[in-house]
C-alpha atoms as a PDB file:
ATOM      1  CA  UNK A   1     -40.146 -82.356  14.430  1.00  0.00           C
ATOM      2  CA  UNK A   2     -36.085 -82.304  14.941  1.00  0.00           C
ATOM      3  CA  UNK A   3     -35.769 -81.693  11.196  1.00  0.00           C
ATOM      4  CA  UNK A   4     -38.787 -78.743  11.074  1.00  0.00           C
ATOM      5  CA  UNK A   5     -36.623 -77.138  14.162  1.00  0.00           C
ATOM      6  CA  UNK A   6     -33.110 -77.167  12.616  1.00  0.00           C
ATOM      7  CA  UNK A   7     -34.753 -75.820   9.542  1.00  0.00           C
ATOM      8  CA  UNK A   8     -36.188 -72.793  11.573  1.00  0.00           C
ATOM      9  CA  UNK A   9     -32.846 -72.505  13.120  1.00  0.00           C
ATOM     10  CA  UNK A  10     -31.022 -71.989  10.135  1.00  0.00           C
ATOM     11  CA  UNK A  11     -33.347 -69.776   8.536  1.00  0.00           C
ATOM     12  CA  UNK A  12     -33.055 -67.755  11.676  1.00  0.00           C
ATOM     13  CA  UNK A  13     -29.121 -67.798  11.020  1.00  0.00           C
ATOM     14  CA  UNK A  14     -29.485 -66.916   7.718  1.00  0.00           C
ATOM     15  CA  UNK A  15     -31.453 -64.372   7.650  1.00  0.00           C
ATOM     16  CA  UNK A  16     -29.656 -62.547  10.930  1.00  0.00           C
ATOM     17  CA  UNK A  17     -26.353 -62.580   8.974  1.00  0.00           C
ATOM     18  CA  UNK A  18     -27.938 -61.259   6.095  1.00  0.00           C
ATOM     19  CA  UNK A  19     -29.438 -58.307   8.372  1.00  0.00           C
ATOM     20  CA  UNK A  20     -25.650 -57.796   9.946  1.00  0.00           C
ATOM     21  CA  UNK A  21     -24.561 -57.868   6.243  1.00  0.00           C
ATOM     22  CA  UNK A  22     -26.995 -55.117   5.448  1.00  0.00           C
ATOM     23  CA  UNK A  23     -26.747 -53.053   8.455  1.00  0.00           C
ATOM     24  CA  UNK A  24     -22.758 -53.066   8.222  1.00  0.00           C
ATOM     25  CA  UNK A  25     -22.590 -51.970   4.166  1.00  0.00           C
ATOM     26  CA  UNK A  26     -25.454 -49.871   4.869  1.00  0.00           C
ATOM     27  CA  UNK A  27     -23.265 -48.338   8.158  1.00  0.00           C
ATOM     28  CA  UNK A  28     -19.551 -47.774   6.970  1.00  0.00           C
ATOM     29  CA  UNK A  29     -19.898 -47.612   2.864  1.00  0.00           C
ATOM     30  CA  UNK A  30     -22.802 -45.422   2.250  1.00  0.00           C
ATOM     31  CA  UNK A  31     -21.469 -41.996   1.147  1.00  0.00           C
ATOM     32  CA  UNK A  32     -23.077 -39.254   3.271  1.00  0.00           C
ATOM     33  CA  UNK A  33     -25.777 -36.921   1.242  1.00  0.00           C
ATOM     34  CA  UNK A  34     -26.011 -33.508   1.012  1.00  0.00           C
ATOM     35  CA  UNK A  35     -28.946 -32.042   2.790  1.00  0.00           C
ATOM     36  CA  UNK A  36     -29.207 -28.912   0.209  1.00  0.00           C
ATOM     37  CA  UNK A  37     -29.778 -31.016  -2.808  1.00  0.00           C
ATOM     38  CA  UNK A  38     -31.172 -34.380  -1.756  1.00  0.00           C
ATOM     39  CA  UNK A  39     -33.857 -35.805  -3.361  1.00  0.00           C
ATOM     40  CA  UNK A  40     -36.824 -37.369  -1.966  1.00  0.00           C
ATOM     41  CA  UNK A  41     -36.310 -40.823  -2.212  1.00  0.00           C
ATOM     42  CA  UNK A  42     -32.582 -40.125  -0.856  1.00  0.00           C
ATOM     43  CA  UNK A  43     -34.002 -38.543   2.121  1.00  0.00           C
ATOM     44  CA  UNK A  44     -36.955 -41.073   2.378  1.00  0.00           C
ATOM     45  CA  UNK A  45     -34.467 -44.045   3.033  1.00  0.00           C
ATOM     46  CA  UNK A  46     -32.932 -42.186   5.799  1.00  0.00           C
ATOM     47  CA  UNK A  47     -33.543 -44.291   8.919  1.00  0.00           C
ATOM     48  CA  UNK A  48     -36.485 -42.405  10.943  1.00  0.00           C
ATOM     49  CA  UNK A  49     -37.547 -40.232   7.237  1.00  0.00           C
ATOM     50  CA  UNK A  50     -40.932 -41.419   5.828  1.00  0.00           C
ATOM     51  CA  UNK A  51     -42.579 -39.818   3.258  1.00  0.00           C
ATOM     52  CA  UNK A  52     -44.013 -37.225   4.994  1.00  0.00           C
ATOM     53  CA  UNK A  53     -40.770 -36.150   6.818  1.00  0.00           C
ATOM     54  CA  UNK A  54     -38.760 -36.101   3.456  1.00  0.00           C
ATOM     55  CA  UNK A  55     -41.180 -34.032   1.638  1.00  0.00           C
ATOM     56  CA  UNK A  56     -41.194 -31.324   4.554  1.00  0.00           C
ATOM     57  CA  UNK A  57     -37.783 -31.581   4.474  1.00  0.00           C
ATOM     58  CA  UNK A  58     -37.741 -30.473   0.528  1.00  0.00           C
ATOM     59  CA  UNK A  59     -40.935 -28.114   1.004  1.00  0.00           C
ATOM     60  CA  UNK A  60     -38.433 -26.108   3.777  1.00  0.00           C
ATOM     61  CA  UNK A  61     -35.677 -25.886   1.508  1.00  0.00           C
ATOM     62  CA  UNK A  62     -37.304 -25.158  -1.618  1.00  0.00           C
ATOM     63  CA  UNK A  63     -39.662 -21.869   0.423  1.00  0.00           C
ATOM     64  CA  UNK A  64     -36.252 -20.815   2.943  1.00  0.00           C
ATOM     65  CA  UNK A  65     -33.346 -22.020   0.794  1.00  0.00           C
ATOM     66  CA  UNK A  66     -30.557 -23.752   1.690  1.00  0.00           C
ATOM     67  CA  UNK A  67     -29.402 -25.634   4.936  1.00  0.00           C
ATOM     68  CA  UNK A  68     -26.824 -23.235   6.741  1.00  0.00           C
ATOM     69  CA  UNK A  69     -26.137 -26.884   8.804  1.00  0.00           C
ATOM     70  CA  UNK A  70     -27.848 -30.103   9.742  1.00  0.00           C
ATOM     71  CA  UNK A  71     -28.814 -28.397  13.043  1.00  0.00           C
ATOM     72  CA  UNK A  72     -31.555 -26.774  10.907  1.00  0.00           C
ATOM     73  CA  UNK A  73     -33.445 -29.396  10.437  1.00  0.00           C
ATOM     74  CA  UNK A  74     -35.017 -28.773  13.858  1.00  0.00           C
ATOM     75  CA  UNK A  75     -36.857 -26.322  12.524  1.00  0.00           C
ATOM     76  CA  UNK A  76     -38.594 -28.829  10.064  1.00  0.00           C
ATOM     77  CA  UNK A  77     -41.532 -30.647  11.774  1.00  0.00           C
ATOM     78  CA  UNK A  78     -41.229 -34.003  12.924  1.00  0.00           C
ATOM     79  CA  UNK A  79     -37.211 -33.612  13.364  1.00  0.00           C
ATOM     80  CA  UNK A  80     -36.341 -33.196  17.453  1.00  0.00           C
ATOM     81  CA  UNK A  81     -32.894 -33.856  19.101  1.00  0.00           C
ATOM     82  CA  UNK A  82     -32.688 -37.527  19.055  1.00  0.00           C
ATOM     83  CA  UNK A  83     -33.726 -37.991  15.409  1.00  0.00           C
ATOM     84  CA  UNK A  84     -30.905 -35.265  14.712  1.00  0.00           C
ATOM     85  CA  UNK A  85     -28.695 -37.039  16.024  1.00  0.00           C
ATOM     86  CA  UNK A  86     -28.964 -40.328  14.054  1.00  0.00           C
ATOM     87  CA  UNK A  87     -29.172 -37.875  10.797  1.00  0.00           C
ATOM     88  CA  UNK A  88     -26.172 -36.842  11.427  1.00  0.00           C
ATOM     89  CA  UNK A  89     -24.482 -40.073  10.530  1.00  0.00           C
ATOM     90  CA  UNK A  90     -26.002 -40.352   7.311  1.00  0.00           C
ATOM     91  CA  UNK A  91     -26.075 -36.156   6.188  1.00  0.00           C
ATOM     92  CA  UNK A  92     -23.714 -33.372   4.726  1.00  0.00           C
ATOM     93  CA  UNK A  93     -24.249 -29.609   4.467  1.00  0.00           C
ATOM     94  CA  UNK A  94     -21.913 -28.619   1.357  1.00  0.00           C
ATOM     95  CA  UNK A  95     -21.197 -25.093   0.933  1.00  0.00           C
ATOM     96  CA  UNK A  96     -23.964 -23.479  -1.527  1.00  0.00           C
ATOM     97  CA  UNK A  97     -21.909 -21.418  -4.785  1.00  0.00           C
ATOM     98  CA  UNK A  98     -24.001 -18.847  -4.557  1.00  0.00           C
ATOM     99  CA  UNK A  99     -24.560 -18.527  -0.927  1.00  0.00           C
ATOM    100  CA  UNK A 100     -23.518 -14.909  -0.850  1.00  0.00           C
ATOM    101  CA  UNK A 101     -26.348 -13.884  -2.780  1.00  0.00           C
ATOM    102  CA  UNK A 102     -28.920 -15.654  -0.271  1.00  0.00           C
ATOM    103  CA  UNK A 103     -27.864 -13.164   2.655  1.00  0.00           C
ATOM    104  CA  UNK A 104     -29.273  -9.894   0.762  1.00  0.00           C
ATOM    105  CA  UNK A 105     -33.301  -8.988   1.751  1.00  0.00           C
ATOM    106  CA  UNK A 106     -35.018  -9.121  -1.617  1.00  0.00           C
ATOM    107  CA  UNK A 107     -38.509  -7.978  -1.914  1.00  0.00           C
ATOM    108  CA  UNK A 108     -40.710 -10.261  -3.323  1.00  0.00           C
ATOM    109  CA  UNK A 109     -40.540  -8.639  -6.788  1.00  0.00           C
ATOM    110  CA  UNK A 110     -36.797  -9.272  -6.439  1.00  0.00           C
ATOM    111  CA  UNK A 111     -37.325 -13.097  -6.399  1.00  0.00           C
ATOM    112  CA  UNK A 112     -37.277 -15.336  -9.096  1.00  0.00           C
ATOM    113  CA  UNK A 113     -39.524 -18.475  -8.969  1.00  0.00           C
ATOM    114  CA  UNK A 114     -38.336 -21.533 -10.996  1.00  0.00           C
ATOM    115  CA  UNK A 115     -40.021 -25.116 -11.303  1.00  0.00           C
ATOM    116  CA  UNK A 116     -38.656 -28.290 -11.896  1.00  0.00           C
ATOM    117  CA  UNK A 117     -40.642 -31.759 -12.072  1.00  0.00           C
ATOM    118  CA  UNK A 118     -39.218 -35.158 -10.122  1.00  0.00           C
ATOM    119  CA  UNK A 119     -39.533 -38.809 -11.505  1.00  0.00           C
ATOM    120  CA  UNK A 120     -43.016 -39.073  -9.924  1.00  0.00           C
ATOM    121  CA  UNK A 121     -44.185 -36.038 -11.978  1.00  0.00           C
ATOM    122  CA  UNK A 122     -44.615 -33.772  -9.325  1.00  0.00           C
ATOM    123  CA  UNK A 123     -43.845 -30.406  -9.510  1.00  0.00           C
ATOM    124  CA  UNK A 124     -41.581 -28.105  -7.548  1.00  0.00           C
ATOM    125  CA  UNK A 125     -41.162 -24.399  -7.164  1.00  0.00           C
ATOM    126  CA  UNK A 126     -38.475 -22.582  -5.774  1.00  0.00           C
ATOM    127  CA  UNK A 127     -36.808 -19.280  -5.402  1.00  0.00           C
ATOM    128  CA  UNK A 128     -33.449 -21.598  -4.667  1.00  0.00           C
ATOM    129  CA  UNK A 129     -32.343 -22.732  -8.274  1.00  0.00           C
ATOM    130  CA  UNK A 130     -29.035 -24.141  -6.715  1.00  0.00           C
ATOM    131  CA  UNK A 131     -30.952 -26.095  -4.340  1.00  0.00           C
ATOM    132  CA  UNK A 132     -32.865 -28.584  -6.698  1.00  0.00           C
ATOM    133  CA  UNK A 133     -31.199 -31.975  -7.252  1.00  0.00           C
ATOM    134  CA  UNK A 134     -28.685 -32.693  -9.655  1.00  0.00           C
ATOM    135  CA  UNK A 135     -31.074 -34.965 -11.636  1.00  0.00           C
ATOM    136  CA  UNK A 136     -33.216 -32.575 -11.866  1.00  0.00           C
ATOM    137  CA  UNK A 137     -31.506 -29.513 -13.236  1.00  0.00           C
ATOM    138  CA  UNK A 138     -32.207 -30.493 -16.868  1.00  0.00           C
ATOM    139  CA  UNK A 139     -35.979 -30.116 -15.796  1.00  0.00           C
ATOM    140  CA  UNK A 140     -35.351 -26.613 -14.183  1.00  0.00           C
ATOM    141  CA  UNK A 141     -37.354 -23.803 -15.741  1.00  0.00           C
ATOM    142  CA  UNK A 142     -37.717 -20.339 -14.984  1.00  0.00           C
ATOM    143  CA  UNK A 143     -41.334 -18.799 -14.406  1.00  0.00           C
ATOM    144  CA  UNK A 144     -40.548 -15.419 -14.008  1.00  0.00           C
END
């Protein structure tokens, strides 16, 4: 019984360091990523981002364009003040080259839609070409 206890003990220890290990690396190393062209499974492991969340997240950016900051992701649903705030930690808004060009009113003839398809084979369209995720520019096509 002595022996069955130490061994739950130590597994206990083991496995809490391992967590500390994880959560620290995870903490302090990870590079921040850029809201504007994250994919889903970047946004996904996010802490407080499930599937759902992430793919609002890309469905908002792909039919308004890019973030203007992190504070917009209130106005994605499912994202309130305290989940914001732990985002913050882990996300970057980097300044969009074309940016200038987002500011004009286009009409909707004005508008061109592109496509692009992500590892699971699900396709995107978008009006925000400089928005879709590095891996997946070689995908990007041009409808109209």
């Amino acid at each position: 019984m002595k022996n069955r206890n130490f061994i739950f003990k130590l597994i206990f220890i083991i496995n809490f360091f391992y967590f500390l290990l994880f959560w620290f690396s995870f903490g302090f190393s990870q590079e921040k990523i850029n809201l504007n062209e994250a994919t889903f499974r970047e946004l996904k492991s996010l802490p407080g981002i499930g599937p759902k969340i992430a793919q609002r997240i890309i469905k908002f950016r792909e039919k308004y364009g890019p973030f203007n900051s992190i504070e917009d992701l209130l106005k994605v649903k499912g994202i309130g003040k305290k989940k914001l705030e732990i985002l913050k930690n882990y996300l970057t808004v980097e300044e969009i080259e074309n940016r200038n060009l987002l500011n004009k009113n286009y009409s909707s003839n004005d508008l061109k839609i592109y496509y692009y398809v992500d590892e699971n084979g699900i396709i995107h369209y978008t009006h925000f070409p400089e928005t879709v995720p590095k891996k997946y520019k070689s995908t990007l096509k041009k409808i109209r």
